[in-house]
N, C-alpha and C. Protein backbone atom coordinates (compact mmCIF):
# COMPACT_ATOMS: atom_id res chain seq x y z
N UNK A 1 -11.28 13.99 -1.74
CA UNK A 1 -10.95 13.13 -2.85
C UNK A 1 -10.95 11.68 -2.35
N UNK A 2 -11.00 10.90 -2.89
CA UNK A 2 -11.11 9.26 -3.12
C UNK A 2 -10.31 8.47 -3.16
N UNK A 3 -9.94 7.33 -3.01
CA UNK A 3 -8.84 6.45 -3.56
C UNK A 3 -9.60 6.04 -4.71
N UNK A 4 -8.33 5.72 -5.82
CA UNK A 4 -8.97 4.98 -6.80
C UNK A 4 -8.39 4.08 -6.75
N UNK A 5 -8.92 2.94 -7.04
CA UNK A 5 -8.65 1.49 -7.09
C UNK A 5 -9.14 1.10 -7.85
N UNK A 6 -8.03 0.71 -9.31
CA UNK A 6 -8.24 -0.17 -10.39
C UNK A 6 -8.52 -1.76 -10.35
N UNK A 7 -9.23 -2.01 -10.85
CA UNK A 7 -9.54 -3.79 -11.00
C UNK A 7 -9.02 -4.08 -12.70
N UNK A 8 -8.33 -5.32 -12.66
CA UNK A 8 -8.30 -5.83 -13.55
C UNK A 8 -7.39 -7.49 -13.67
N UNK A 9 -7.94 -8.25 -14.03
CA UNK A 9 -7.58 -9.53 -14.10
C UNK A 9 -6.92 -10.15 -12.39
N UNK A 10 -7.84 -10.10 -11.76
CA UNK A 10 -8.27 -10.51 -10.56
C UNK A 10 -6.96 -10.04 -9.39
N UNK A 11 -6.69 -8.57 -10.04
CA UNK A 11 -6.21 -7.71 -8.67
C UNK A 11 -6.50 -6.50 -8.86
N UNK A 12 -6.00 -6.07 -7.87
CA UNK A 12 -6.20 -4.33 -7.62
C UNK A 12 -4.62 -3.56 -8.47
N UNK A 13 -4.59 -2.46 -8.47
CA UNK A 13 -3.73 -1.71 -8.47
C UNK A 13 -4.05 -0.34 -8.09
N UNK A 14 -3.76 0.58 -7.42
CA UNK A 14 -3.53 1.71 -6.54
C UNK A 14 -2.53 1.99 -6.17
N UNK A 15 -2.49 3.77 -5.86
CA UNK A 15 -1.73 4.43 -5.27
C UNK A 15 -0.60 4.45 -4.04
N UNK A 16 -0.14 4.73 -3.31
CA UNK A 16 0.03 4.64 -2.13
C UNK A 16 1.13 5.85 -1.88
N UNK A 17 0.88 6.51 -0.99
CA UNK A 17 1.75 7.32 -0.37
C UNK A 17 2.27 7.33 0.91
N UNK A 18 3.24 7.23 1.32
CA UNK A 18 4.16 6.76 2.41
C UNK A 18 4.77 7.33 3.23
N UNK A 19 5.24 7.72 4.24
CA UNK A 19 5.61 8.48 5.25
C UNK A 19 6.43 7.55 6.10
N UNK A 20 7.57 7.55 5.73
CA UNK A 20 8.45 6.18 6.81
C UNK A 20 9.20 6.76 7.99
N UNK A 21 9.72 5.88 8.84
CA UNK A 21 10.31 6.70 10.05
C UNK A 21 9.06 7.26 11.11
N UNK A 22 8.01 6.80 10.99
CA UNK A 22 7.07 6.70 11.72
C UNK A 22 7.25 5.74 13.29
N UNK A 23 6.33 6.32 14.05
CA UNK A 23 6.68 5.36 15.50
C UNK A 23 5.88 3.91 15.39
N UNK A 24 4.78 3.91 14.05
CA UNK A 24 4.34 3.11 14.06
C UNK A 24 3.49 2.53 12.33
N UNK A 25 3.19 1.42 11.88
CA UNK A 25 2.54 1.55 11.09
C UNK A 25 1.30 1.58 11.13
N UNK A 26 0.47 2.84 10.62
CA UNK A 26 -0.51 2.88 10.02
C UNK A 26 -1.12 3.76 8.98
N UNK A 27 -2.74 3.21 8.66
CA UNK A 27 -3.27 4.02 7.65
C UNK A 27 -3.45 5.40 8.12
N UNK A 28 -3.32 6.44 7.17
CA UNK A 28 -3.70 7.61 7.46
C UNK A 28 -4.68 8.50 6.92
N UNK A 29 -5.06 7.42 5.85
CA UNK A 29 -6.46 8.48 5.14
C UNK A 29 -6.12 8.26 3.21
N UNK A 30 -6.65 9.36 3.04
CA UNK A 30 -6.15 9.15 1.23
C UNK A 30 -5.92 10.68 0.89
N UNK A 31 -4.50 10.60 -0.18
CA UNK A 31 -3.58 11.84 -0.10
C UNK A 31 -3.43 12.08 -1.67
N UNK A 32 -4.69 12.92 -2.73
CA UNK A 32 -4.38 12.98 -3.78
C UNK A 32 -4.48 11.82 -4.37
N UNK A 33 -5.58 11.06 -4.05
CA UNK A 33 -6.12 9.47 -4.90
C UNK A 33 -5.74 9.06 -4.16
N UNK A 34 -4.51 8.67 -3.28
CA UNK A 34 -3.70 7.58 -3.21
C UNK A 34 -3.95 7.39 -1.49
N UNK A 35 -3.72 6.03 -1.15
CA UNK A 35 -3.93 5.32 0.35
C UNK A 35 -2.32 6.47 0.70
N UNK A 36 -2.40 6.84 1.71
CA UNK A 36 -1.13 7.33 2.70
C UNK A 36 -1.68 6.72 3.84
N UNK A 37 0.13 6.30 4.12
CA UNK A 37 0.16 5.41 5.26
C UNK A 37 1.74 5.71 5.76
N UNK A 38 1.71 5.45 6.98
CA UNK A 38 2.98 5.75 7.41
C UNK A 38 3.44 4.22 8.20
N UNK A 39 4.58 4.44 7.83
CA UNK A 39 5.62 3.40 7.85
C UNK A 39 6.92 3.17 9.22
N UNK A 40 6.41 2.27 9.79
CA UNK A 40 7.56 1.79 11.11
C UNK A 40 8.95 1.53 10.88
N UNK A 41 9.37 1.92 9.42
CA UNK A 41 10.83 1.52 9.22
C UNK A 41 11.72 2.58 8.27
N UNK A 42 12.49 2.80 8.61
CA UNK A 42 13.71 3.36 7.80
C UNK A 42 13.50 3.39 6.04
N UNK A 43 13.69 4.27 5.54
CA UNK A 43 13.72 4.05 3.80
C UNK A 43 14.92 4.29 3.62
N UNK A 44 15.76 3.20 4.25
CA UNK A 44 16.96 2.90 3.68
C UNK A 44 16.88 0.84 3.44
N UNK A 45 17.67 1.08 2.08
CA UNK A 45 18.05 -0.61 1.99
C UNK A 45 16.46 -1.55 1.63
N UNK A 46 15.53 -1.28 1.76
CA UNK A 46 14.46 -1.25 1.01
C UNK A 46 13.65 -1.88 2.55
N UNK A 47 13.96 -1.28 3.80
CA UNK A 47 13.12 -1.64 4.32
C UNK A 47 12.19 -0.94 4.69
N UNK A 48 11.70 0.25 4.18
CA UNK A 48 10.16 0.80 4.17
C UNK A 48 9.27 0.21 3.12
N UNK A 49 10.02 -0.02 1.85
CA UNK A 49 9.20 -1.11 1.01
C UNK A 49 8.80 -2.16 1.91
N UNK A 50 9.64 -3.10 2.26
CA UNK A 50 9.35 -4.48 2.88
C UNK A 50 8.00 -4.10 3.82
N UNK A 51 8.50 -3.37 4.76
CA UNK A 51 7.05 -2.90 6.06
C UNK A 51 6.33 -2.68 5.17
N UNK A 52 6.22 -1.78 4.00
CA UNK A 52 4.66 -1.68 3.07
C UNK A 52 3.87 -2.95 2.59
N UNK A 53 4.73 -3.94 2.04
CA UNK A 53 4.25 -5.43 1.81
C UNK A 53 3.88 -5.88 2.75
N UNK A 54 4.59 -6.00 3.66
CA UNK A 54 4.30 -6.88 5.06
C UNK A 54 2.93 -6.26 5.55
N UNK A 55 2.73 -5.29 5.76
CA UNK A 55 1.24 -4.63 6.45
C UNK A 55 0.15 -4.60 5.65
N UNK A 56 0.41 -4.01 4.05
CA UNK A 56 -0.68 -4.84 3.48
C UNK A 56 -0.97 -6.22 3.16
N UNK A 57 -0.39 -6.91 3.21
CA UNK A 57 -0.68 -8.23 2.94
C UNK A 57 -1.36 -8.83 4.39
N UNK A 58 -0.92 -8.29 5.25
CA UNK A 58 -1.38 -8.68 6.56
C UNK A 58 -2.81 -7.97 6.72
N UNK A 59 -2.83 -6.80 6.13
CA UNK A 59 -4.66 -6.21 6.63
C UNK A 59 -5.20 -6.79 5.48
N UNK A 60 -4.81 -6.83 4.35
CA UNK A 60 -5.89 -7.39 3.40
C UNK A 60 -5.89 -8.80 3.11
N UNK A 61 -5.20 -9.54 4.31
CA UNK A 61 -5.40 -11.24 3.86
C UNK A 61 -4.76 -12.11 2.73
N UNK A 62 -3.68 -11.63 2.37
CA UNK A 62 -2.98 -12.03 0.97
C UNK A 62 -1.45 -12.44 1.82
N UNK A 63 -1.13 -13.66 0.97
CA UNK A 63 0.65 -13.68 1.44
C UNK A 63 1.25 -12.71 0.51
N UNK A 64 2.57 -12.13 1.39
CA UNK A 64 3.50 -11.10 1.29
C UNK A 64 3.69 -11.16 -0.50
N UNK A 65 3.59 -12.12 -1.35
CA UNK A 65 4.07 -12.19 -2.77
C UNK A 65 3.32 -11.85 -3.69
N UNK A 66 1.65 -11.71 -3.45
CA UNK A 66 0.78 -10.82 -3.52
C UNK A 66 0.62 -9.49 -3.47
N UNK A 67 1.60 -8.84 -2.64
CA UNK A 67 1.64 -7.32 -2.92
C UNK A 67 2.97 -6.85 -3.97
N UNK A 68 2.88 -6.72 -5.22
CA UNK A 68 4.29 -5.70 -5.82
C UNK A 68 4.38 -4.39 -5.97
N UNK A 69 5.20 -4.06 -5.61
CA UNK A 69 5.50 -2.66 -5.56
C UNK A 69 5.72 -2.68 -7.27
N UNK A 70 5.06 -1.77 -7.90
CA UNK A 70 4.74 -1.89 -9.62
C UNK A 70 5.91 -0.65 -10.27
N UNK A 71 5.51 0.47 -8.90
CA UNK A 71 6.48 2.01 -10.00
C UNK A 71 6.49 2.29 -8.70
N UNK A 72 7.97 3.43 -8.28
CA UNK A 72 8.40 4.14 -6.99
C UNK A 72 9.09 3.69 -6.45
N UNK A 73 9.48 2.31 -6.35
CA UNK A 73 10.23 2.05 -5.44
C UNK A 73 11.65 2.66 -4.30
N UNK A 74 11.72 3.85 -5.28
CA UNK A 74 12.42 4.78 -4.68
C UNK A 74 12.10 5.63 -3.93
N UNK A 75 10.69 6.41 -4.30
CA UNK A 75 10.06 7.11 -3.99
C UNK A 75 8.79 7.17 -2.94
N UNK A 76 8.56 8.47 -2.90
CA UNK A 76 7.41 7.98 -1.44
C UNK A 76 6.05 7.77 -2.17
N UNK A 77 5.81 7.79 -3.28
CA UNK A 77 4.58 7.79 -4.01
C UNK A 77 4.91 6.17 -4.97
N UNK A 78 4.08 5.56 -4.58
CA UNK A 78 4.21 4.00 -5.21
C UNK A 78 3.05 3.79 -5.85
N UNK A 79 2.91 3.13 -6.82
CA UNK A 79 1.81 1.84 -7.55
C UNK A 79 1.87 0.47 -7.35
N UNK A 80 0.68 0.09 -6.61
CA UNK A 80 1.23 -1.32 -6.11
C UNK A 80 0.00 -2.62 -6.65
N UNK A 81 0.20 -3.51 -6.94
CA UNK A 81 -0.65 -4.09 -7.56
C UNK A 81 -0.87 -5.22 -6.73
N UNK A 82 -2.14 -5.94 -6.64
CA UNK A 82 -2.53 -6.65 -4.97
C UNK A 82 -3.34 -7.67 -5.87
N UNK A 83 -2.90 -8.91 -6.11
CA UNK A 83 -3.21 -10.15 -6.73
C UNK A 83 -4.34 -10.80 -5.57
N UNK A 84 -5.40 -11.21 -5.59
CA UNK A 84 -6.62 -11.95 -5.05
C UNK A 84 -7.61 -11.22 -4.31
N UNK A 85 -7.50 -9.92 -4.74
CA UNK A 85 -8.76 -8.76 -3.59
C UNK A 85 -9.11 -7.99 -4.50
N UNK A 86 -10.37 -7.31 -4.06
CA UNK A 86 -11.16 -6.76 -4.72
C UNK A 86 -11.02 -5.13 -4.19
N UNK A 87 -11.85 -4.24 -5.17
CA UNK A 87 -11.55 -2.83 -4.86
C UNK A 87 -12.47 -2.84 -3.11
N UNK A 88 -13.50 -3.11 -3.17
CA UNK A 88 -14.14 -3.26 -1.83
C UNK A 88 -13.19 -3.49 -0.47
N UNK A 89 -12.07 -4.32 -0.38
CA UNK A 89 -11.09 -4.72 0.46
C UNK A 89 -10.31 -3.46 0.74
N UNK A 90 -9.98 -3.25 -0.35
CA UNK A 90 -8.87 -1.85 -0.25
C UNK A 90 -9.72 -0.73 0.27
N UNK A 91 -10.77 -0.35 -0.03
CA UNK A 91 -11.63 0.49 0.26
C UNK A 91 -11.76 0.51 1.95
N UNK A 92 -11.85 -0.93 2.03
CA UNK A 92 -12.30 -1.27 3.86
C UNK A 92 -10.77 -1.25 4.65
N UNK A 93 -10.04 -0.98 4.46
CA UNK A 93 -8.45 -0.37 5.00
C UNK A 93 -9.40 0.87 5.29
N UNK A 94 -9.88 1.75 4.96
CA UNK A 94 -10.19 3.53 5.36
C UNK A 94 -11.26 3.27 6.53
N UNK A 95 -11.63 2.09 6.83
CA UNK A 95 -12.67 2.54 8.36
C UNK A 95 -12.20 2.03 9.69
């Protein structure tokens, strides 16, 4: 299966699935549509969110205010919406 990555009014929005408490952050492939990635921080107090902003914004070239966490924030399955990149960008995270 694929990631899907929506375009519309000059951002992305996609999936993401998360795995925190990891030794390290990275991508891990795509899990049921969605980017899975595992996470260098605790999902307590919202700092596995924060490491999710912080690392995408850092691989895809956007400042940190550019990535919102849209739906999940609780959860390990998020919608995140990525203001100034194209589906092609998100796509190029998988090589």
């Amino acid at each position: 299966m694929s990631l899907e990555v929506r375009e519309r009014d000059g951002a992305v929005t996609f999936d993401v699935r998360v795995s925190p408490n990891a030794s390290r952050t990275k991508v891990l492939g795509v899990h049921d549509a969605a980017l899975k990635l595992s996470l260098a921080a605790p999902p307590v107090e919202g700092a596995a969110n924060a490491e999710l902003r912080k690392f995408l914004a850092r691989a895809l070239g956007v400042p940190q205010k550019a990535v919102t966490i849209v739906r999940g924030q609780q959860g390990r399955t998020k919608t995140l919406r990525v203001e100034g990149v194209g589906a092609e960008q998100v796509h190029a995270l998988l090589r």
